[in-house]
Each structure stands twice: as C-alpha cells, then as structure tokens.
C-alpha atoms as a PDB file:
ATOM      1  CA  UNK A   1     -72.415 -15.220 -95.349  1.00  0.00           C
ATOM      2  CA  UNK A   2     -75.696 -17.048 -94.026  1.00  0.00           C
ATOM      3  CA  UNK A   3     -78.152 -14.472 -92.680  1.00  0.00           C
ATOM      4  CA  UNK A   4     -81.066 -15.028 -90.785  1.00  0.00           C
ATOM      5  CA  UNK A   5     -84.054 -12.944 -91.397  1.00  0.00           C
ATOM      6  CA  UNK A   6     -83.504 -10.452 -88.498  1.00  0.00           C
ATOM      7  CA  UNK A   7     -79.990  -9.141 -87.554  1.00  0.00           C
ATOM      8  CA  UNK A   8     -79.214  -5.794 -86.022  1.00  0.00           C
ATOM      9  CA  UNK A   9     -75.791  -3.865 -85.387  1.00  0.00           C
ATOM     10  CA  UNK A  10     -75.826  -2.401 -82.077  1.00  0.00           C
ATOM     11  CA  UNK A  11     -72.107  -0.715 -81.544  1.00  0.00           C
ATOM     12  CA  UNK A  12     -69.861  -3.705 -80.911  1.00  0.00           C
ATOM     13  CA  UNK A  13     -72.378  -6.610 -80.850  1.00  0.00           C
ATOM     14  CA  UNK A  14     -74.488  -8.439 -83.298  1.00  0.00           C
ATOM     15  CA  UNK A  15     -78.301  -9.003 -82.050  1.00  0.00           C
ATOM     16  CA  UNK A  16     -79.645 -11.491 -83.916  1.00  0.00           C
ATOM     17  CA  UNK A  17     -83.409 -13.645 -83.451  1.00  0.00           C
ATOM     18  CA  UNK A  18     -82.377 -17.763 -83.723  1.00  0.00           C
ATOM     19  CA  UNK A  19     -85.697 -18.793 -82.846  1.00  0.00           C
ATOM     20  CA  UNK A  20     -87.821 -20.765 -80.249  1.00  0.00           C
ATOM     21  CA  UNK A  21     -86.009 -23.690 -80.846  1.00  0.00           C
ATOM     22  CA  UNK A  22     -83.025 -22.442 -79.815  1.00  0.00           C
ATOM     23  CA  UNK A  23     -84.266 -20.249 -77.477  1.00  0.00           C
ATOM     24  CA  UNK A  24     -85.886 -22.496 -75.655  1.00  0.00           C
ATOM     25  CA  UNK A  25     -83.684 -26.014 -75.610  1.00  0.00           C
ATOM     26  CA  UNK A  26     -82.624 -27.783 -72.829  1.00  0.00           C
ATOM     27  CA  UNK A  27     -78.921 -27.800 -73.674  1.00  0.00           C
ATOM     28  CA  UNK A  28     -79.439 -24.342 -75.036  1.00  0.00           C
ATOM     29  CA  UNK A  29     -75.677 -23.639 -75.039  1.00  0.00           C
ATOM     30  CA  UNK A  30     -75.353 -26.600 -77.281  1.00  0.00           C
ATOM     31  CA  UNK A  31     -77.889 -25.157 -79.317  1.00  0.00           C
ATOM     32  CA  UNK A  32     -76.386 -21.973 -79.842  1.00  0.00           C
ATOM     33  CA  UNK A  33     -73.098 -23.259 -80.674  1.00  0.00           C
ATOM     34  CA  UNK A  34     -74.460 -25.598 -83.044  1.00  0.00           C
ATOM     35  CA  UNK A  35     -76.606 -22.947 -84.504  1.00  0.00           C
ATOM     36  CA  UNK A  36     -73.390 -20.253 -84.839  1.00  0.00           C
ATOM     37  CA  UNK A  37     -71.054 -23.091 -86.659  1.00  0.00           C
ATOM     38  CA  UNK A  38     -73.899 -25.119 -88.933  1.00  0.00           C
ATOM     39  CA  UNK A  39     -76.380 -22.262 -89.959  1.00  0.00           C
ATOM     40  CA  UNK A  40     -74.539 -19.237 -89.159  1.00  0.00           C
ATOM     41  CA  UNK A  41     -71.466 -20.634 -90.690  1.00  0.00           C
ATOM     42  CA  UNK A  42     -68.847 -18.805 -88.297  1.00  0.00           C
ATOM     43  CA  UNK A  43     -65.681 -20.410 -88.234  1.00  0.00           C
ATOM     44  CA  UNK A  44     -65.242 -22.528 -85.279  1.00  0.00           C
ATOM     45  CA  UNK A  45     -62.039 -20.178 -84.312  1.00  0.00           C
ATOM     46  CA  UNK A  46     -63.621 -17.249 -84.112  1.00  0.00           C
ATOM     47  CA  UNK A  47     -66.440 -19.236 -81.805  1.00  0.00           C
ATOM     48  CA  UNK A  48     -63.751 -20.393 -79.278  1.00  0.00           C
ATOM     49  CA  UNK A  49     -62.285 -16.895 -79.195  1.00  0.00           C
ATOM     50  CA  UNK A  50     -66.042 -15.467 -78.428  1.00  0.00           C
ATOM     51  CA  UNK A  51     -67.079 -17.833 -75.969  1.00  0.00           C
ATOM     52  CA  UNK A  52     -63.180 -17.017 -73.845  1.00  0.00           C
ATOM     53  CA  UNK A  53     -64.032 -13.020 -74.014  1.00  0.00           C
ATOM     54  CA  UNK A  54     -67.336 -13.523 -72.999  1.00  0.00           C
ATOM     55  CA  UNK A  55     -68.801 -11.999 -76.011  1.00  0.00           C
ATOM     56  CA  UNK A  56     -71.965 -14.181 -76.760  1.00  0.00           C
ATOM     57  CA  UNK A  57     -74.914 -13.011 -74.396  1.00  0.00           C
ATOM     58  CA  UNK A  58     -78.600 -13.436 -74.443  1.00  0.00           C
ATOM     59  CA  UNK A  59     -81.155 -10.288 -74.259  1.00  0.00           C
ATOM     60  CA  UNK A  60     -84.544 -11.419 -74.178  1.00  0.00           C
ATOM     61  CA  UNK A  61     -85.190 -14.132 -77.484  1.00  0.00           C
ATOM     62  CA  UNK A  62     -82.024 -12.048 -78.972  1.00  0.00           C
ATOM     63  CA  UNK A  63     -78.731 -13.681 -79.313  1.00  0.00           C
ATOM     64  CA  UNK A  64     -75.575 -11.270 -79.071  1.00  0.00           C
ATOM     65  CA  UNK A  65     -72.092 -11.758 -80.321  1.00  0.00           C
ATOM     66  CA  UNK A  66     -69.825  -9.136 -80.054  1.00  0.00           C
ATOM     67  CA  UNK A  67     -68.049  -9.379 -83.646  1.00  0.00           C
ATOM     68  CA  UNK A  68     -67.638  -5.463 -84.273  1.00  0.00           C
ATOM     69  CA  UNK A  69     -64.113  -4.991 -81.367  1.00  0.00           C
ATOM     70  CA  UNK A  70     -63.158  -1.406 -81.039  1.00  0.00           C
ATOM     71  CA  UNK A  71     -59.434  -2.479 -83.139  1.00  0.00           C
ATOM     72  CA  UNK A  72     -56.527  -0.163 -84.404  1.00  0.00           C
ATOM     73  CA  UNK A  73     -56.855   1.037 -87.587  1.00  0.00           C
ATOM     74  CA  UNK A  74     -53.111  -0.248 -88.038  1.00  0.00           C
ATOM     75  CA  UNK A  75     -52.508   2.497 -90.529  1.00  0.00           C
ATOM     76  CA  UNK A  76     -52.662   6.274 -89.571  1.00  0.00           C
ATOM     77  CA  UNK A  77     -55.685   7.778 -91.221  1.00  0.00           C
ATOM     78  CA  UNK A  78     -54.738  10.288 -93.999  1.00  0.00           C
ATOM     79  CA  UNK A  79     -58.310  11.739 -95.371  1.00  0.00           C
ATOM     80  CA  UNK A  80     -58.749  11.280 -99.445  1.00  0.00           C
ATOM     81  CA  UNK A  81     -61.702  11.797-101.148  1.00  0.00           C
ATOM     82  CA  UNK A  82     -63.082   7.406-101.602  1.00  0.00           C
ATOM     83  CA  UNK A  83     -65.380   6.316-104.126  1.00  0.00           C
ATOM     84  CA  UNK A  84     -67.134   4.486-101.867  1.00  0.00           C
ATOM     85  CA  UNK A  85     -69.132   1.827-104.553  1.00  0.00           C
ATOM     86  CA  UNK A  86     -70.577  -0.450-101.776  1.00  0.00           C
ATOM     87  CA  UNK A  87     -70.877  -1.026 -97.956  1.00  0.00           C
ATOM     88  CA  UNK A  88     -72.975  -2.670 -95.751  1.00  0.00           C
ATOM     89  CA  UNK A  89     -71.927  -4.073 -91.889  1.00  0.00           C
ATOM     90  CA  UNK A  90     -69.205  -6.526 -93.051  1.00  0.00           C
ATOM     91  CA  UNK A  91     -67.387  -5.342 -95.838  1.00  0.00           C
ATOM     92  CA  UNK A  92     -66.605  -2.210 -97.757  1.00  0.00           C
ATOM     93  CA  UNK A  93     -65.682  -1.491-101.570  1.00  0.00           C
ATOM     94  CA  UNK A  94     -63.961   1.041-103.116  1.00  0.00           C
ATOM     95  CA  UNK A  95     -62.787   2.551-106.398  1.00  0.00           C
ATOM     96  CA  UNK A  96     -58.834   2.490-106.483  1.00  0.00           C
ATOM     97  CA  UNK A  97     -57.162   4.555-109.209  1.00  0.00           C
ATOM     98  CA  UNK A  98     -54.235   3.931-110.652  1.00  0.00           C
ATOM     99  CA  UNK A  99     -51.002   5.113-110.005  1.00  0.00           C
ATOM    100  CA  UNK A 100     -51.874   4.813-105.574  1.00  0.00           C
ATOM    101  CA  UNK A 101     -50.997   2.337-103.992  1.00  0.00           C
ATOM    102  CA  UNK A 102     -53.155  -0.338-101.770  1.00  0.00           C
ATOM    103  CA  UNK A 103     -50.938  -0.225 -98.591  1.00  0.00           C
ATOM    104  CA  UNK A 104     -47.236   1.609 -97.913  1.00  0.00           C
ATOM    105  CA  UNK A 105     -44.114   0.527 -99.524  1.00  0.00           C
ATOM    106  CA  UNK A 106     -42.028   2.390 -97.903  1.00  0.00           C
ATOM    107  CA  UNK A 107     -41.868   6.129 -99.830  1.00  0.00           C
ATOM    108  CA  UNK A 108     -42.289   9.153 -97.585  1.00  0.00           C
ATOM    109  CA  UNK A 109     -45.515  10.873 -97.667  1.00  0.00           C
ATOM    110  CA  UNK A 110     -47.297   8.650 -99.798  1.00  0.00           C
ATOM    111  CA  UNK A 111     -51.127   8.016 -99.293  1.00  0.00           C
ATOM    112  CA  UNK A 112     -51.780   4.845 -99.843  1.00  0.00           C
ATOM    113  CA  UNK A 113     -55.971   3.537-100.422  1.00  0.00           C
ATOM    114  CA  UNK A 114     -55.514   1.856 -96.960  1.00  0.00           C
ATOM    115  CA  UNK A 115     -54.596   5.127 -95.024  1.00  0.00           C
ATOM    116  CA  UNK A 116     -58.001   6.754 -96.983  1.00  0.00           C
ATOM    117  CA  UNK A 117     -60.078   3.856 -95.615  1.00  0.00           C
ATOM    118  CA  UNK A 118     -58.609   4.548 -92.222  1.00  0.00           C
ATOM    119  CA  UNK A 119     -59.715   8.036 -92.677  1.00  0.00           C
ATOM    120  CA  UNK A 120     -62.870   6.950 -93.886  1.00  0.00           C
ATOM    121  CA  UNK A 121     -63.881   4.817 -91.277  1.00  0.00           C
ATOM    122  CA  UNK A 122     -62.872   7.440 -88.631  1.00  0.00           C
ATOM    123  CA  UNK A 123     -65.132   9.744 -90.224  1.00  0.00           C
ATOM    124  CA  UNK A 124     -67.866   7.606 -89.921  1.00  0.00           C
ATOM    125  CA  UNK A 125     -67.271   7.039 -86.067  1.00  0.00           C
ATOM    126  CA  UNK A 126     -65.481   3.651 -86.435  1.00  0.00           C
ATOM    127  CA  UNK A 127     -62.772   1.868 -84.536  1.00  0.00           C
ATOM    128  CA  UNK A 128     -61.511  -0.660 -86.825  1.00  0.00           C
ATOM    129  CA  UNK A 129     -58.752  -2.642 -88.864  1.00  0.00           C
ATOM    130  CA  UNK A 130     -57.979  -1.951 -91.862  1.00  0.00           C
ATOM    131  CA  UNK A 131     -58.417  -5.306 -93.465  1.00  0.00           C
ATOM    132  CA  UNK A 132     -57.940  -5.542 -97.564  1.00  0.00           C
ATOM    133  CA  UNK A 133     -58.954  -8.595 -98.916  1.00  0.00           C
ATOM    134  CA  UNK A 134     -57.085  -8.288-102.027  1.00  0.00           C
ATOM    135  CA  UNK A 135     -54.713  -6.170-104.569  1.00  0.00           C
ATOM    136  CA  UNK A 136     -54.388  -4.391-107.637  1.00  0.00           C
ATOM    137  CA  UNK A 137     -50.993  -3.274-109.306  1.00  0.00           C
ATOM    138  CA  UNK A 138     -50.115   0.266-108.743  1.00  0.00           C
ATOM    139  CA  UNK A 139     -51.226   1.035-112.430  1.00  0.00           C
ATOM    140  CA  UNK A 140     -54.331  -0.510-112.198  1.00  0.00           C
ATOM    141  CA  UNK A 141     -57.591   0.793-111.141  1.00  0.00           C
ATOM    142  CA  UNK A 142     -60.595  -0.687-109.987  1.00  0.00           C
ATOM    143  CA  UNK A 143     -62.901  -2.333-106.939  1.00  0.00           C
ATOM    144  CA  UNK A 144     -60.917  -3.015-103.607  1.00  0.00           C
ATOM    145  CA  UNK A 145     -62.978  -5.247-101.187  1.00  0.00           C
ATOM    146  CA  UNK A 146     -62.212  -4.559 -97.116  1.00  0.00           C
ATOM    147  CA  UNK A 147     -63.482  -6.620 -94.503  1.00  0.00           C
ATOM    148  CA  UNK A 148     -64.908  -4.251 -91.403  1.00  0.00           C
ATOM    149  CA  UNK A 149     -64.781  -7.347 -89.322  1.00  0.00           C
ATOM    150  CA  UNK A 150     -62.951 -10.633 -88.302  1.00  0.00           C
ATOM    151  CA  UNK A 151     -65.648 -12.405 -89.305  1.00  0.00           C
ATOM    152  CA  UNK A 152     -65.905 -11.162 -92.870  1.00  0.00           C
ATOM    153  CA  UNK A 153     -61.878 -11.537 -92.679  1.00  0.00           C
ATOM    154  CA  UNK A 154     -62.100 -15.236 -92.281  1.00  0.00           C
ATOM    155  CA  UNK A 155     -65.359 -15.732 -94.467  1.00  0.00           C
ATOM    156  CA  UNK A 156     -63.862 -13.336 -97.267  1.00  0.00           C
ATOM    157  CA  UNK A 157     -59.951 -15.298 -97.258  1.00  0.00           C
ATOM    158  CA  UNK A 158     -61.685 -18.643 -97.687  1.00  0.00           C
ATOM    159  CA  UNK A 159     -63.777 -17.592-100.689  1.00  0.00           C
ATOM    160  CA  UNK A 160     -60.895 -16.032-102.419  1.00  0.00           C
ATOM    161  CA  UNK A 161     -58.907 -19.007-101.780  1.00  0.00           C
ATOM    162  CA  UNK A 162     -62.025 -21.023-103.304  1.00  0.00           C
ATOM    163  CA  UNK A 163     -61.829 -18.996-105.715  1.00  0.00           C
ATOM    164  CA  UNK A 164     -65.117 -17.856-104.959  1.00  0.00           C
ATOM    165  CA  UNK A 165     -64.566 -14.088-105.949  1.00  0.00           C
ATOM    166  CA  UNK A 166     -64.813 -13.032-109.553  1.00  0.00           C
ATOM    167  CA  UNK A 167     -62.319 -10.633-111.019  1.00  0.00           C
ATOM    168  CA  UNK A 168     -62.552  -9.561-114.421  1.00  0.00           C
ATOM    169  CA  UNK A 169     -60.480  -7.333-116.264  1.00  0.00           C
ATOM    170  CA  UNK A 170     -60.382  -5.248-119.675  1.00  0.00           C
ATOM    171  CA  UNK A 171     -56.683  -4.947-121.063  1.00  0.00           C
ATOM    172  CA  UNK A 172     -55.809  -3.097-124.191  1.00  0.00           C
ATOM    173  CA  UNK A 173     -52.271  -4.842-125.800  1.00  0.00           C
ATOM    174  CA  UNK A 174     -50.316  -4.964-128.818  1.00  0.00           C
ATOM    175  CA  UNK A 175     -50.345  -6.908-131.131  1.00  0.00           C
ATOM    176  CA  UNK A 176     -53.449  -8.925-132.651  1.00  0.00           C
ATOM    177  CA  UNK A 177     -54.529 -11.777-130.202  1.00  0.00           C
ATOM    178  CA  UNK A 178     -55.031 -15.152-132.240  1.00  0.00           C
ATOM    179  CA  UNK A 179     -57.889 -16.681-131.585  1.00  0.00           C
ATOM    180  CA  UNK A 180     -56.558 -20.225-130.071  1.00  0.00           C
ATOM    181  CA  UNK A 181     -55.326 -18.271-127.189  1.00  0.00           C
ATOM    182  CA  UNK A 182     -57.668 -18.492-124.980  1.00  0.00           C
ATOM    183  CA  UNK A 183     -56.149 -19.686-121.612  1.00  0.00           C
ATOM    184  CA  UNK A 184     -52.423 -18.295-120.158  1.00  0.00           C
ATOM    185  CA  UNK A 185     -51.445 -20.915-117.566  1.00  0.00           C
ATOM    186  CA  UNK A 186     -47.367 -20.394-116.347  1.00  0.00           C
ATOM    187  CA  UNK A 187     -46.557 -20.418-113.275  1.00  0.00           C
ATOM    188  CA  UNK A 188     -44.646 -16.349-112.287  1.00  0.00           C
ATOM    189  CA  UNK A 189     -41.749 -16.288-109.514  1.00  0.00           C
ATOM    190  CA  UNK A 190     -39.685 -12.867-108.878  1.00  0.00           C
ATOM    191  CA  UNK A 191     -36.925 -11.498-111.860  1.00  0.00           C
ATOM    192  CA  UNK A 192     -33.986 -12.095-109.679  1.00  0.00           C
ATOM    193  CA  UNK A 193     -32.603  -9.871-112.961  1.00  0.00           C
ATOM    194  CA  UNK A 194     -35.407  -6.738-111.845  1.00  0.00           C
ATOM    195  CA  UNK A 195     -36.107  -6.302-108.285  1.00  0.00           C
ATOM    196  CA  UNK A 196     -39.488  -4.609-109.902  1.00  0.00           C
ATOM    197  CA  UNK A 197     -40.401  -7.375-112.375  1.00  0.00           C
ATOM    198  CA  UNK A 198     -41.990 -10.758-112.033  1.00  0.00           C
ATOM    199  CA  UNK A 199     -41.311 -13.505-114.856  1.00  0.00           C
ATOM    200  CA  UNK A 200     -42.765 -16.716-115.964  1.00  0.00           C
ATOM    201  CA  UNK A 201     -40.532 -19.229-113.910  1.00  0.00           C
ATOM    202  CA  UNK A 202     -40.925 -23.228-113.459  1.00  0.00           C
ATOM    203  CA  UNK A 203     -40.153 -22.850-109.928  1.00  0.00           C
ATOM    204  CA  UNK A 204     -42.513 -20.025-109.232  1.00  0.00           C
ATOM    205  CA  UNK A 205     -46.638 -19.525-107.976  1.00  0.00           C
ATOM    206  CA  UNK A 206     -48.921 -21.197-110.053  1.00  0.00           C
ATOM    207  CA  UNK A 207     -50.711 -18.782-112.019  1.00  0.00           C
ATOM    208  CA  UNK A 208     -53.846 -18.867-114.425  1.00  0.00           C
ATOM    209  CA  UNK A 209     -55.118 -15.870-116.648  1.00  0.00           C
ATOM    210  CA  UNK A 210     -58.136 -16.960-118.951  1.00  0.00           C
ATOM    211  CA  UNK A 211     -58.940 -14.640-121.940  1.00  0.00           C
ATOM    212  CA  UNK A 212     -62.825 -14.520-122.207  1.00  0.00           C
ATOM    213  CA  UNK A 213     -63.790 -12.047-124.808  1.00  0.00           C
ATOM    214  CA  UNK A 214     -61.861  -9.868-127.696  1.00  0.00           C
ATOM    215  CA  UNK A 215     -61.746  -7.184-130.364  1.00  0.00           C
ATOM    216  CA  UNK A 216     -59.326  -7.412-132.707  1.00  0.00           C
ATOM    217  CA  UNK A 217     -58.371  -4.014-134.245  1.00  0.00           C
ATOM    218  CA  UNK A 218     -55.410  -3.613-136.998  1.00  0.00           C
ATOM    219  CA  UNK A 219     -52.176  -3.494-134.751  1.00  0.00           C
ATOM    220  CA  UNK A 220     -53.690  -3.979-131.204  1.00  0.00           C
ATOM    221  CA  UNK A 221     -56.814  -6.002-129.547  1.00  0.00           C
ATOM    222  CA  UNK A 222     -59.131  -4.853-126.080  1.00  0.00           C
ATOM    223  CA  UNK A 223     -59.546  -8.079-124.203  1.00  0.00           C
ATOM    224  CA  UNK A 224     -61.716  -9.064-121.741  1.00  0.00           C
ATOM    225  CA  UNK A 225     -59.875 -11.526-119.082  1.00  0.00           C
ATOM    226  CA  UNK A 226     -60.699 -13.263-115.795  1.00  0.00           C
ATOM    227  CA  UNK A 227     -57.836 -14.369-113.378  1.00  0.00           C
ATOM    228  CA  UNK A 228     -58.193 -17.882-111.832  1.00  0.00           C
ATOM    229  CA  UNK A 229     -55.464 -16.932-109.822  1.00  0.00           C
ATOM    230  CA  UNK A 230     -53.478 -13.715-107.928  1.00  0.00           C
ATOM    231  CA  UNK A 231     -50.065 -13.290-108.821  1.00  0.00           C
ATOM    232  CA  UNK A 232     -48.233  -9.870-108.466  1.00  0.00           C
ATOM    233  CA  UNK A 233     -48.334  -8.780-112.031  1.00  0.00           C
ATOM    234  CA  UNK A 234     -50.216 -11.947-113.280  1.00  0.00           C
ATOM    235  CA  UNK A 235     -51.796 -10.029-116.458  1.00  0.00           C
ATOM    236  CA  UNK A 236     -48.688  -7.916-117.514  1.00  0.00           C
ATOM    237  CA  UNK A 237     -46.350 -10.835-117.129  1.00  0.00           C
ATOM    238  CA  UNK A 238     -48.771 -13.427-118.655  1.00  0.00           C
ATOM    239  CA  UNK A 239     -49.443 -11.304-121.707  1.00  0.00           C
ATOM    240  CA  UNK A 240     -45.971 -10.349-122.471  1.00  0.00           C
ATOM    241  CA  UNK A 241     -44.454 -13.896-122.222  1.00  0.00           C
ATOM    242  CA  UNK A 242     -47.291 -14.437-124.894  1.00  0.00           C
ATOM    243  CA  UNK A 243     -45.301 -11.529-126.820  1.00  0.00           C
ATOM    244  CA  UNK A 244     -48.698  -9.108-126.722  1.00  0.00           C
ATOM    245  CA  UNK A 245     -47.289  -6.866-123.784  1.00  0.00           C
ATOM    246  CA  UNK A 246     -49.889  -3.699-122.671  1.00  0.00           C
ATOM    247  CA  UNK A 247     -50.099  -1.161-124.441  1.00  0.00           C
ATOM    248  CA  UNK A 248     -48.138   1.691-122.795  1.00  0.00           C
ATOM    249  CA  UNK A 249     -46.548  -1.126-119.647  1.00  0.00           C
ATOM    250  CA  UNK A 250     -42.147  -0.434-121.158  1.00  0.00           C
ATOM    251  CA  UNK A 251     -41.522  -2.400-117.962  1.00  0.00           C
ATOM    252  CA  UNK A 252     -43.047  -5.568-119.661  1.00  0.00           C
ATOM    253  CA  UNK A 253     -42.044  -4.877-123.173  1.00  0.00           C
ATOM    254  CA  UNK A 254     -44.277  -2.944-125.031  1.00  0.00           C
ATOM    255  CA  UNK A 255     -42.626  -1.005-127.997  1.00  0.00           C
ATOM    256  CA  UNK A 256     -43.322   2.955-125.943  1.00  0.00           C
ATOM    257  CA  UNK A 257     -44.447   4.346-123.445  1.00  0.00           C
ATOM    258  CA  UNK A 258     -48.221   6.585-123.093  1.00  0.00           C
ATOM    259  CA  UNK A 259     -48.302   9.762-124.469  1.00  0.00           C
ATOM    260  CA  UNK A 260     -51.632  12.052-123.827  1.00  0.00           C
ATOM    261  CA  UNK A 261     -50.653  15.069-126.563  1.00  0.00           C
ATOM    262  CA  UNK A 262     -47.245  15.786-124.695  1.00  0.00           C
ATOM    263  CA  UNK A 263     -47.280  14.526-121.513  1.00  0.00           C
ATOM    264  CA  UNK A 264     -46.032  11.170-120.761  1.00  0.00           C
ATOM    265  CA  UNK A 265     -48.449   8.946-118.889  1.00  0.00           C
ATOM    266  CA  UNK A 266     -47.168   6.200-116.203  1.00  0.00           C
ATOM    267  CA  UNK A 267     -50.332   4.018-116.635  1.00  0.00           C
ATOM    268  CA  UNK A 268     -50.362   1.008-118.792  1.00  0.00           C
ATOM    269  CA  UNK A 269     -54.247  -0.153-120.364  1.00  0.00           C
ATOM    270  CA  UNK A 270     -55.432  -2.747-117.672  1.00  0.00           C
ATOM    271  CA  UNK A 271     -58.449  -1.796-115.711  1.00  0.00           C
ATOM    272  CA  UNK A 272     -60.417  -4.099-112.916  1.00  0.00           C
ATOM    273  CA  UNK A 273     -63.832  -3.964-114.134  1.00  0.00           C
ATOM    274  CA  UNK A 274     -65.555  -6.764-112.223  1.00  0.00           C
ATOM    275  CA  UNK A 275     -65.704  -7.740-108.278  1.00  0.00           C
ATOM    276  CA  UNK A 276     -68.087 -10.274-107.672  1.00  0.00           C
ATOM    277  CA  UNK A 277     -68.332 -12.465-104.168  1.00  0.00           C
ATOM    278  CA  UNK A 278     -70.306 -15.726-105.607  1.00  0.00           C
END
C-alpha cells in the first residue's frame, strides 16, 4: 500500500498529514478525494462507503479516515499459543502447523488458526474480523497472511489475484524428478470418485505449479516449487499426476504412509517456506 511519510493509528481512525496543497485548496474536498484514490490508492468502494458513514474528518492539517470499525470477530475466540512472524496496522502473519486447520469444517471442538487469531486479537484489545487472505492444506505448515482491515482486505485480494504474492514451497517426493520437468500446468476440478480428493480434470480451475530448484537423491528428490496459482491441493495433485506423489501423502499415491520409529505420522513432506507481498 502507498504510504505517506506520516500516518498514525488512533483507535478507529487513520490520521494522516496530505500536505499544504491539499490542505489548503479551494475545492479541498476534491482534493482529498483525489488524493485518497490516486496517491493513497484506496479503492474507490471503500471511499464511497467512508464518505456515507461520515468517517473522513479533518483535525487541524491532519486528515482522518476511520478504516479500523469495531467488527465481529466472526469466529469465537479459542486462545492457542500463535507464532506471530509479522504484524504491523494492516495485516498480520502467522506460523500455521500442520495437521490444524485455517477455518472450521465442521468437526466438534476443533481449533481452527482462525479461532487463535480471534483470540489473539482479543488479547491485544482488538475488535476485528477475522479476515485470511489465503490457505494452506491441513498437512501443510507455514505463513498465513490476515488482513486487520477492509482496506488491506481489498488491497491484499487484488494482489493475490495479480498474482502479486509469492509462495514458495519445499516438497520432498518419490521418485527422481527428471530434469525437463520444470513447469506442471493442468487444470484440478473435485474427484467426484473421493469427496476428499481433487484430480487433474479438463473441465476444472486452471492451475500452475512451477518447479524452481532440486536435489536429486537415489529413490526420492527435495524440490523447491512456486505456485502461479491456488488450487485446493494444487502441489499433491500436480505431483502425483506427474507419478512423483509426496512422500508419506497415501491419499495421492505414494507407496506408505510416515512412520517416526513406531508411530504413524498423518503429515505428508510439503512445507510453505516463502510469503512474500511484491
């Protein structure tokens, strides 16, 4: 998001300094709403919906736009201990680990990484949604990137669907990748076969997985891979139909399950190692 050198958080509003310019023009209205949509870049929704609740106000030379709503979480808050990796006044990012899920499927009692955000956010004496800008599979951990505002909603949507975000992954599989396969582009639709599989499917999402870096070992190979795009499953399903299935993910083919000594393990090898906004 465009910032301008001095911006301050004050409860629910936004104080911000636009300048004399503004300040100071004879249409200054005008100027402010120009300023907001060209410089500030806020979506011209969001403006309309502002300027209607009467949340744009001047104090002094400071502009104030009341972007931080007391909201519903939307989720009850259950308290887990976060990895909190970043924050600032607009978004939030946390470490999920596998085997929890990002929001509730439906199972009794289960806490879910958006009821510990709730929690979280509570704790730190705030009233708002609970806004996930994106997934992982249950399996998978990694960064999860929440918007704290609608604002950084809207801003954070359109880069992902610009494919502005950066998500990299590291996926151990079997099987020894050849080196010509470098790009996994088939479009995945639901297994009307497996209510809990996806499959490769002419008439499904278009879907992109690009393999950017390997190591090839003697009956497996650790890949580094970057998704273009955001399927459910995209990297399981994409790297079985290739017939080099996760090491450990039975759902998607691979020869057995994970054993640590005796105990069976649930997780398959694919962990989110990169979140980047560009």
């Amino acid at each position: 998001m465009s910032r301008p050198k001095d911006w301050t958080r004050r409860g629910q509003w936004l104080e911000l300094v636009p300048g004399k310019k503004i300040a100071g023009a004879p249409d200054r209205e005008g100027a402010v709403e120009d300023f907001l949509l060209n410089v500030l870049g806020l979506p011209e929704k969001l403006l309309r919906k502002l300027q209607t609740d009467k949340g744009i106000e001047w104090r002094g030379d400071r502009l104030r736009l009341a972007l931080f709503p007391v909201r519903p979480a939307g989720i009850d808050p259950i308290w887990y201990e976060l990895n909190v990796l970043y924050e600032d006044d607009f978004c939030l990012v946390v470490h999920k680990p596998a085997g929890m899920n990002i929001h509730p499927d439906g199972r009794n009692g289960e806490i879910t990484l958006d009821h510990a955000v709730a929690a979280y956010y509570e704790s730190q004496g705030e009233q708002m949604a609970v806004r996930h800008i994106h997934r992982l599979d249950l399996y998978t951990s990694g960064p999860v990137l929440y918007a704290k505002n609608e604002w950084a909603q809207l801003r954070l949507d359109e880069a992902m669907r610009a494919k502005e975000i950066d998500r990299r992954y590291v996926a151990f599989v079997e099987g020894r990748i050849p080196p010509e396969l470098t790009v996994m582009d088939q479009p995945i639709g639901k297994d009307r076969h497996h209510n809990q599989r996806r499959r490769v499917s002419a008439a499904g999402q278009t879907a992109v997985t690009h393999i950017i870096d390997r190591e090839i070992y003697k009956h497996a190979s650790l890949l580094r891979l970057k998704l273009e795009t955001g399927r459910t499953h995209q990297i399981r399903v994409h790297l079985s139909h290739a017939g080099y299935p996760l090491l450990g993910d039975t759902l998607y083919g691979a020869m057995m399950p994970l054993f640590l000594g005796r105990h069976y393990m649930e997780n398959n090898c694919l962990l989110n190692i990169l979140l980047q906004v560009k």
